[in-house]
Protein backbone atom coordinates (compact mmCIF):
# COMPACT_ATOMS: atom_id res chain seq x y z
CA UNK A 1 72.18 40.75 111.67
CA UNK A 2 74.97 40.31 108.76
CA UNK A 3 78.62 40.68 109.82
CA UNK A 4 80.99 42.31 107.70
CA UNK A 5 82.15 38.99 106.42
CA UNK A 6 78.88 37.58 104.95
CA UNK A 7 78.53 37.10 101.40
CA UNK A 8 75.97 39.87 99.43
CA UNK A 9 72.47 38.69 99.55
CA UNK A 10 71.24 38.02 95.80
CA UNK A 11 68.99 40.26 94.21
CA UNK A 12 65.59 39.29 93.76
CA UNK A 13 65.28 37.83 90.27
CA UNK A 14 64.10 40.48 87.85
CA UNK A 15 63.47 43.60 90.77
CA UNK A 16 62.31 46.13 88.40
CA UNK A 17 62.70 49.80 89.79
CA UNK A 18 60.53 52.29 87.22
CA UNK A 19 59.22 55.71 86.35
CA UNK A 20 57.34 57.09 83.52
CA UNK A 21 60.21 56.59 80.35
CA UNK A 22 62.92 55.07 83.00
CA UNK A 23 63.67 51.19 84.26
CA UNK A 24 66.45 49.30 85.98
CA UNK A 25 66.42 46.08 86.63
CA UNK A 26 69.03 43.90 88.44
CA UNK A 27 69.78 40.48 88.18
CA UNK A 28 72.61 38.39 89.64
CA UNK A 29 76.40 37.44 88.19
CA UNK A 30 76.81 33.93 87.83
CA UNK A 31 80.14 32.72 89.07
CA UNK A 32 80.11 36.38 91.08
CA UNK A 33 78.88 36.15 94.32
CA UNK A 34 79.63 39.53 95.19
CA UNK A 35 78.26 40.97 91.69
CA UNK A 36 75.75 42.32 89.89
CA UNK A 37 74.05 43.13 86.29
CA UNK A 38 71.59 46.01 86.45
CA UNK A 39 70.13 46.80 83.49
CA UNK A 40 68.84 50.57 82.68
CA UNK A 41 66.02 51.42 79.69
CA UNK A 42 65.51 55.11 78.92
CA UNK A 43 67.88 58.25 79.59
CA UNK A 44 69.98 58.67 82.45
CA UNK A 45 69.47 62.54 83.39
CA UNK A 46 68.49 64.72 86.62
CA UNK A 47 64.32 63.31 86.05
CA UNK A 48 65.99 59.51 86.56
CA UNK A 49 69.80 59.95 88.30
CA UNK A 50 67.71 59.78 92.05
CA UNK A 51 66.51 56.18 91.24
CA UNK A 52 69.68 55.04 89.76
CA UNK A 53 71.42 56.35 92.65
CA UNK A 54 68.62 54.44 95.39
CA UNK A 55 68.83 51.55 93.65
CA UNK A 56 72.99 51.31 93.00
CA UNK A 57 73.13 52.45 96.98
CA UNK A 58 71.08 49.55 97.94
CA UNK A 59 73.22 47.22 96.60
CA UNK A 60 76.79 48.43 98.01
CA UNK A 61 74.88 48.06 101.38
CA UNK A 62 74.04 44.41 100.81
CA UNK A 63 77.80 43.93 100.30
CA UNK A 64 77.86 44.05 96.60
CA UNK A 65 81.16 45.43 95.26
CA UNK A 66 81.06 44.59 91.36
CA UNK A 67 78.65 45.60 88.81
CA UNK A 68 77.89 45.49 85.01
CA UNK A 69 75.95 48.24 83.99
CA UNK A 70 74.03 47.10 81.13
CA UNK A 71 73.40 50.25 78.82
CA UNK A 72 71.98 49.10 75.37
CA UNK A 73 69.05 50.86 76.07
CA UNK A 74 70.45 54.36 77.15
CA UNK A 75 69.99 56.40 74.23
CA UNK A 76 71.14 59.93 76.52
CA UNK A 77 72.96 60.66 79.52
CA UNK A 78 73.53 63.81 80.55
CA UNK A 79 76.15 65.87 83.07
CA UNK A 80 74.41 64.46 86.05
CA UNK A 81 74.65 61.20 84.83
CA UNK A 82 77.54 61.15 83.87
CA UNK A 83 78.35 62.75 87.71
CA UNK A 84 77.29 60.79 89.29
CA UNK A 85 78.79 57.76 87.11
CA UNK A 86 82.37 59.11 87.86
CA UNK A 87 80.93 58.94 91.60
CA UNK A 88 79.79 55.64 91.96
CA UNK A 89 82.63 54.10 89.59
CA UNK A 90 85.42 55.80 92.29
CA UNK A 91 83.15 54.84 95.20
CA UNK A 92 83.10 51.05 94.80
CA UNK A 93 87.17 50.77 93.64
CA UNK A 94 87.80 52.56 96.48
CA UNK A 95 85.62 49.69 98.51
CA UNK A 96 87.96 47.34 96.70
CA UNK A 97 85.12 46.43 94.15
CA UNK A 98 84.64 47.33 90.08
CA UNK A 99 82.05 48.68 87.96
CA UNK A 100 82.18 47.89 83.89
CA UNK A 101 79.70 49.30 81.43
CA UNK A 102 78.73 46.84 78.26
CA UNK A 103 76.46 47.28 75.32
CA UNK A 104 76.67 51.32 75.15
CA UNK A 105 75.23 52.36 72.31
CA UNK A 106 77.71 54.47 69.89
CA UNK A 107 75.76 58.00 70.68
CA UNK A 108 76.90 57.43 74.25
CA UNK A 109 80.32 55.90 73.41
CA UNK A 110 81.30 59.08 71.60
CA UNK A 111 80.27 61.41 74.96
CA UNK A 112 82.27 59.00 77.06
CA UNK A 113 85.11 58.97 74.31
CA UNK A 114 84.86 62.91 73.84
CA UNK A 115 84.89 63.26 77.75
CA UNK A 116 87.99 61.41 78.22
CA UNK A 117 86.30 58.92 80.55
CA UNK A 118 86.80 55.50 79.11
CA UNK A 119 89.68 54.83 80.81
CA UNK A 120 87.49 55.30 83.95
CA UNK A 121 84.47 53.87 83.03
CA UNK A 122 85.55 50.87 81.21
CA UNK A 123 83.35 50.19 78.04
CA UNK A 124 82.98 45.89 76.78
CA UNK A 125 81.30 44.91 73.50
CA UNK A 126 79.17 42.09 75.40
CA UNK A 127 78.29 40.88 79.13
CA UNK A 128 80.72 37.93 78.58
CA UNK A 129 83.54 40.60 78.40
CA UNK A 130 82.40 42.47 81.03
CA UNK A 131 81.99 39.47 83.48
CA UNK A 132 85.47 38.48 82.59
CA UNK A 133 86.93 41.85 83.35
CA UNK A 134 84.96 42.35 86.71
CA UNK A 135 86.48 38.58 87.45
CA UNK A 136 90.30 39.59 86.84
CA UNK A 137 89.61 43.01 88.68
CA UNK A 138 90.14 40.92 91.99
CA UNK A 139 92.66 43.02 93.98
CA UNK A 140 95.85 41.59 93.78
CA UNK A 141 98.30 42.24 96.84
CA UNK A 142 100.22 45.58 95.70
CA UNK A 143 103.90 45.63 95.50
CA UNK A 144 106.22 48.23 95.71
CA UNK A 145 106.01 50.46 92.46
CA UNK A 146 108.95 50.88 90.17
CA UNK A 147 110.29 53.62 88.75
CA UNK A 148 108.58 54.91 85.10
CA UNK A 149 107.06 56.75 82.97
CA UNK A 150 104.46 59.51 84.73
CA UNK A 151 101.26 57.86 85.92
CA UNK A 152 97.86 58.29 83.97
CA UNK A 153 95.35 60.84 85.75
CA UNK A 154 93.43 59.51 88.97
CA UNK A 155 90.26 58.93 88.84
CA UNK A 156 89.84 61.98 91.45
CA UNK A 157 91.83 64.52 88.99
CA UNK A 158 88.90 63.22 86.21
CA UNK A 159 86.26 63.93 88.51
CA UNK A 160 87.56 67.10 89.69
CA UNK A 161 87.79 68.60 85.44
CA UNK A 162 84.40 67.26 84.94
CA UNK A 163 83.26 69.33 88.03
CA UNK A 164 85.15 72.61 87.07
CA UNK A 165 83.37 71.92 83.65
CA UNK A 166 79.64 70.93 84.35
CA UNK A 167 79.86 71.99 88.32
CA UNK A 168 78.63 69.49 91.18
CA UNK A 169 76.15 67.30 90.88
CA UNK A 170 74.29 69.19 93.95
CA UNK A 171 74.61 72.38 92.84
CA UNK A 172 72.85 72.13 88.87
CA UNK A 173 69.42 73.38 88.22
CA UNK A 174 66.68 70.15 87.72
């Protein structure tokens, strides 16, 4: 049995999770031991969101607390995906960890631009950016905050205006 000190097990080279028109794949971080790339090709919507969620759970119990999302083949994401996104995104920086997106394709950028949620789900240009992010995300300790200007929405006050909007997750017609 692992203690809560043990380093992630690796993901199995090239574990391919798939469905008619869906696929994830995840593959391991060099230089990351508690990371992980998991690639996605076809839409992320309520037909697909279950495995993504399975797969992405599966992982945070092996101890994995970083991830680059590798999106060059998501052409469409919908409500739900984008739910459950927000979800997962708040989940693991609340576990201390990060998640990054890279390689969105510009049809997606605009909905996560037009949503207001790229400061949340943080967008790179390649998987070298993103790896560097996820390495400088390392919590540093937290001092005492100074007085200035009004803080930036939480990630909670995001999720909650993209649930008044769309409604939860559990409660949309598939």
């Amino acid at each position: 049995m692992r203690s809560e000190k043990s380093p992630p097990r690796r993901p199995e080279r090239g574990a391919i999770i798939r469905t008619v028109g869906f696929k994830i794949e995840v593959g391991a971080l060099s230089g990351l031991a508690d990371g992980a790339l998991v690639s996605f090709n076809g839409p992320i919507d309520a037909k697909n969101i279950h495995l993504f969620q399975q797969q992405m759970d599966a992982l945070r119990q092996r101890h994995y607390r970083r991830f680059v999302l590798q999106m060059g083949e998501v052409r469409y994401i919908n409500s739900t995906g984008l739910s459950y996104l927000i979800t997962m995104v708040e989940d693991v920086q609340a576990a201390g960890g990060a998640l990054v997106l890279f390689n969105v394709l510009p049809k997606v950028k605009v909905i996560l631009e037009s949503m207001g949620l790229t400061e949340l789900l943080r967008v790179y240009p390649s998987k070298a950016a993103a790896v560097r992010e996820l390495k400088a995300a390392v919590p540093a300790p937290t001092l005492p905050a100074a007085p200035g200007p009004e803080p930036a929405p939480t990630a909670g006050t995001i999720r909650r205006l993209f649930r008044r909007l769309f409604g939860h997750p559990d409660e949309r017609k598939i």
